[in-house]
N, C-alpha and C. Protein backbone atom coordinates (compact mmCIF):
# COMPACT_ATOMS: atom_id res chain seq x y z
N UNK A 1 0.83 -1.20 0.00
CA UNK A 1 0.00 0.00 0.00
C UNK A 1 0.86 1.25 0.00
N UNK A 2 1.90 1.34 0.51
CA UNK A 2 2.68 2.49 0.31
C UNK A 2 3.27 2.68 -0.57
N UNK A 3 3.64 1.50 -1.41
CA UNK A 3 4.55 1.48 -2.65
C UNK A 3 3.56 2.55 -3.27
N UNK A 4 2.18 1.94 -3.14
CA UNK A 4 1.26 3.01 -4.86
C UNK A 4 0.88 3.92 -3.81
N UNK A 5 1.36 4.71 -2.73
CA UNK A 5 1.43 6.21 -2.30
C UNK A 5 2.76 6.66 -2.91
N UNK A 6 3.58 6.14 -2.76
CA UNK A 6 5.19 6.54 -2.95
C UNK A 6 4.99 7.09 -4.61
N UNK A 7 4.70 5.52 -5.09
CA UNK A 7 4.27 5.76 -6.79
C UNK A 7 3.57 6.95 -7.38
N UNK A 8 2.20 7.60 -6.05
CA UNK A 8 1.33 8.30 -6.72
C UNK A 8 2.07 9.46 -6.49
N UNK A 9 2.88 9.99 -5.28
CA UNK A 9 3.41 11.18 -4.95
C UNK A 9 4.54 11.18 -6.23
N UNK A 10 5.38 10.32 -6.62
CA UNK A 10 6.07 10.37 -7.47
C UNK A 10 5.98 10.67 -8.91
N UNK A 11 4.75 10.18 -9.20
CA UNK A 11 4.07 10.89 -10.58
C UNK A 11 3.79 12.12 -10.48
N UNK A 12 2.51 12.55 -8.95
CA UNK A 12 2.83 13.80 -9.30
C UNK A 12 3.89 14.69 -9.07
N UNK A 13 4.84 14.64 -8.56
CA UNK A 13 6.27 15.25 -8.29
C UNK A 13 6.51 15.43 -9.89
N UNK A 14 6.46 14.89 -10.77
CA UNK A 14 7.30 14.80 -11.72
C UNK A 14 5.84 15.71 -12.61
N UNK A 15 4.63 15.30 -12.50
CA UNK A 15 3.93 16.23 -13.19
C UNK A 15 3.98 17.90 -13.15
N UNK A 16 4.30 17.83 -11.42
CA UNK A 16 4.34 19.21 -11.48
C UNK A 16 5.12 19.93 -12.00
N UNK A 17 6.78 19.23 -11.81
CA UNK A 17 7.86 20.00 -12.23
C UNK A 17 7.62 20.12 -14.08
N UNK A 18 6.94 19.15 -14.73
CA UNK A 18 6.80 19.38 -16.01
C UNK A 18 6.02 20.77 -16.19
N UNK A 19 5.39 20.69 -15.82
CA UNK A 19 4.00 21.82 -15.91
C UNK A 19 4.97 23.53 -15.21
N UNK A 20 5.47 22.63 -14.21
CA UNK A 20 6.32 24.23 -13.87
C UNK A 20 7.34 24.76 -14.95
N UNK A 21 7.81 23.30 -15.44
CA UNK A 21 9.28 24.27 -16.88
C UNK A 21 8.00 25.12 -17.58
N UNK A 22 7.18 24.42 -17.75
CA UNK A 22 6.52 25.00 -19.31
C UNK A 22 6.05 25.90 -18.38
N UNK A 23 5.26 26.90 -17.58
CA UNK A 23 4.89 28.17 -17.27
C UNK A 23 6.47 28.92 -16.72
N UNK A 24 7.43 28.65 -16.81
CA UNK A 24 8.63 29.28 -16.53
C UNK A 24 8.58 29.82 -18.25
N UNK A 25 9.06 28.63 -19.15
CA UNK A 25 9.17 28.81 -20.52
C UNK A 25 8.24 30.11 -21.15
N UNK A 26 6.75 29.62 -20.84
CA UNK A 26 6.00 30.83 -21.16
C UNK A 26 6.62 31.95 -20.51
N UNK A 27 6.54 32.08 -19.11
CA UNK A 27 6.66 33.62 -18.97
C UNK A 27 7.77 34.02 -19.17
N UNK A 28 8.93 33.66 -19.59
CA UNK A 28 10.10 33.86 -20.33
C UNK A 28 9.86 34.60 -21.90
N UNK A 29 9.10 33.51 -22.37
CA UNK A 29 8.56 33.86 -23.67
C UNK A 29 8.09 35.67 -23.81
N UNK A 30 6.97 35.27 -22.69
CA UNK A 30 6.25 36.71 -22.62
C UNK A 30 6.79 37.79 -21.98
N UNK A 31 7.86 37.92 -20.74
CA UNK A 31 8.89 38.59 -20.66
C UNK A 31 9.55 39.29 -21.70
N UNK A 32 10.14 38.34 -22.67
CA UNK A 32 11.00 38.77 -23.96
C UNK A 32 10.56 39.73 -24.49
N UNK A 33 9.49 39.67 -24.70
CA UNK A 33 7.67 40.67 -25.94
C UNK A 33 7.80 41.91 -25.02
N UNK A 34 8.39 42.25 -23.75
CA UNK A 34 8.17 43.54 -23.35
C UNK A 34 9.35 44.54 -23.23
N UNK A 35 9.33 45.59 -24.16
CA UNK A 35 10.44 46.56 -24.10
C UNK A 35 9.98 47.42 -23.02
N UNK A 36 11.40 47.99 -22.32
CA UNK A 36 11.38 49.10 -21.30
C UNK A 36 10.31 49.66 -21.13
N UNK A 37 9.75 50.48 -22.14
CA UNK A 37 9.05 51.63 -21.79
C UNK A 37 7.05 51.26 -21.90
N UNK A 38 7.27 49.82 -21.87
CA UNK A 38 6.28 49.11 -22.04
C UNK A 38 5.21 48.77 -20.47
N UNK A 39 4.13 48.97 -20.23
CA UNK A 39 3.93 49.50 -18.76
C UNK A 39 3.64 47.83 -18.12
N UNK A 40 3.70 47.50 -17.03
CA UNK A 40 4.15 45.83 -17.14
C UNK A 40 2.73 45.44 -17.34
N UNK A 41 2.88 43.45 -17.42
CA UNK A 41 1.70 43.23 -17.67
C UNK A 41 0.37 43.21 -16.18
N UNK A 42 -1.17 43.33 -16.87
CA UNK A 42 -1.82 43.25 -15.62
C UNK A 42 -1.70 42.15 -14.82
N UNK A 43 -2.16 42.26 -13.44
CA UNK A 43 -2.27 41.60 -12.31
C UNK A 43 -0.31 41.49 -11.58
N UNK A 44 0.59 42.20 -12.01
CA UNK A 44 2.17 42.16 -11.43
C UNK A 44 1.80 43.15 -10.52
N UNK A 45 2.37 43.42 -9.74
CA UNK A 45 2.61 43.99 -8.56
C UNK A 45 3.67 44.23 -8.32
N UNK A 46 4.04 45.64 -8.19
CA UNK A 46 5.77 45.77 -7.99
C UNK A 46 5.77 45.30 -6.48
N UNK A 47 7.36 44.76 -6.28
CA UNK A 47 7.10 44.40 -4.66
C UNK A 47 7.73 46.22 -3.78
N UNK A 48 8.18 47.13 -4.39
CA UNK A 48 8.30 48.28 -3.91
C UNK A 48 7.04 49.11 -3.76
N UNK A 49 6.17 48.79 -4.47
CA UNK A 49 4.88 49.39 -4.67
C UNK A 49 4.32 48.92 -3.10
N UNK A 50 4.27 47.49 -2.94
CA UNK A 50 3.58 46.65 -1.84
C UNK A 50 4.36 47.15 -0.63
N UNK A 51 5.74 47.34 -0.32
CA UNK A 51 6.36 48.06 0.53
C UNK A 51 5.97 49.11 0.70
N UNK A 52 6.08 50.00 -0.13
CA UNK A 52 5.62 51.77 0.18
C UNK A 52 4.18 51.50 0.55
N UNK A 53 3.21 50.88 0.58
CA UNK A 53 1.99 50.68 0.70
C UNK A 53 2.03 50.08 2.63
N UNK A 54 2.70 49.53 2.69
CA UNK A 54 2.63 48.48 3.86
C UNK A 54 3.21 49.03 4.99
N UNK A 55 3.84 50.10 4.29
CA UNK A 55 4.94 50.72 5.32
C UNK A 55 4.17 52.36 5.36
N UNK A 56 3.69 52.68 4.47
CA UNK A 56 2.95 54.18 4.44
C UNK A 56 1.61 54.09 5.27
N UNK A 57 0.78 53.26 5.08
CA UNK A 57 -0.47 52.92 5.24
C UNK A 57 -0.47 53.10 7.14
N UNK A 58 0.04 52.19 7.67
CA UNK A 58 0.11 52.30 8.97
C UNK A 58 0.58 53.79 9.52
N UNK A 59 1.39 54.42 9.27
CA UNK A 59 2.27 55.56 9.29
C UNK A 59 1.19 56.72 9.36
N UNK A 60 0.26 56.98 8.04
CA UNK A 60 -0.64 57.69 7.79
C UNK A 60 -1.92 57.77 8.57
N UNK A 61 -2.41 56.25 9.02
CA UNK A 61 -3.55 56.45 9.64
C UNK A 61 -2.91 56.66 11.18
N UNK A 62 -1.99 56.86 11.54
CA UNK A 62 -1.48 56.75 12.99
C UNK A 62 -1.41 58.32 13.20
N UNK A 63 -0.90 59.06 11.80
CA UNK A 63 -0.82 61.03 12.14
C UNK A 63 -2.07 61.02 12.10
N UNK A 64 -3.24 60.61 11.08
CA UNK A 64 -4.18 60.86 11.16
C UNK A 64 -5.24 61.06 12.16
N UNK A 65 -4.94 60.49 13.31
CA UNK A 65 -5.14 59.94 15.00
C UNK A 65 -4.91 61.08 15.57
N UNK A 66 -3.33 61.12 15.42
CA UNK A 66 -2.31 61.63 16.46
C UNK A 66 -2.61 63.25 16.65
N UNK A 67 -2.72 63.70 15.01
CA UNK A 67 -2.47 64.97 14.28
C UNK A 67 -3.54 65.34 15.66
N UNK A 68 -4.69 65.27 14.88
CA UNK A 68 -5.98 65.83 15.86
C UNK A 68 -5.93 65.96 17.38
N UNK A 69 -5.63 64.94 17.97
CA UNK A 69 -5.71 64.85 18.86
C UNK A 69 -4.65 65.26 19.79
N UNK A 70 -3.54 65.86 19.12
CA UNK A 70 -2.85 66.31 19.88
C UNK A 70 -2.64 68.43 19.58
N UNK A 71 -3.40 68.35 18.70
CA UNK A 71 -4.26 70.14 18.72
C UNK A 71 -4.80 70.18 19.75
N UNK A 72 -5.50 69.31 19.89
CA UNK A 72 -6.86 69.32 20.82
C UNK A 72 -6.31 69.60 22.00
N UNK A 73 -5.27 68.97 22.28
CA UNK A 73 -4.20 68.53 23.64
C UNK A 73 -3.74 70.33 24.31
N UNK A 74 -3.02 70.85 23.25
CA UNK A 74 -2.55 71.82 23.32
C UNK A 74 -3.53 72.85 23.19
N UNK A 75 -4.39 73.07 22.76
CA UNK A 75 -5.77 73.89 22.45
C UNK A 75 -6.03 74.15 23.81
N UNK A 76 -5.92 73.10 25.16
CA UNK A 76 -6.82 73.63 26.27
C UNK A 76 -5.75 74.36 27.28
């Protein structure tokens, strides 16, 4: 009984890595098709974009808090 687990994990091991060259191959392919000034394709995500986002976001709603409430502070 373990042999045809071993067997089945082993087929798919080997299916996947097939299936992974060929979407490497493609997006290689489709990589190539884009010059510089070409705006990237949809659904990429720069990972600097996701940083400035991840790192701004918290930052902003925290003055947004702070700002007010510390007028208020000094106001009385």
């Amino acid at each position: 009984m373990s042999a045809l687990g071993g067997a089945a994990a082993s087929g798919l091991g080997i299916r996947a890595a097939v299936r992974r060259a060929g979407e490497r191959r493609e997006a290689a392919r489709l990589w190539d098709r884009v010059t510089p000034g070409d705006p990237p394709p949809p659904g990429t995500v720069r990972r600097a974009a996701v940083a400035a986002l991840t790192l701004a976001l918290p930052a902003a709603v925290t003055a947004a808090l702070l700002v007010p409430a510390a007028g208020m502070a000094l106001a009385r």
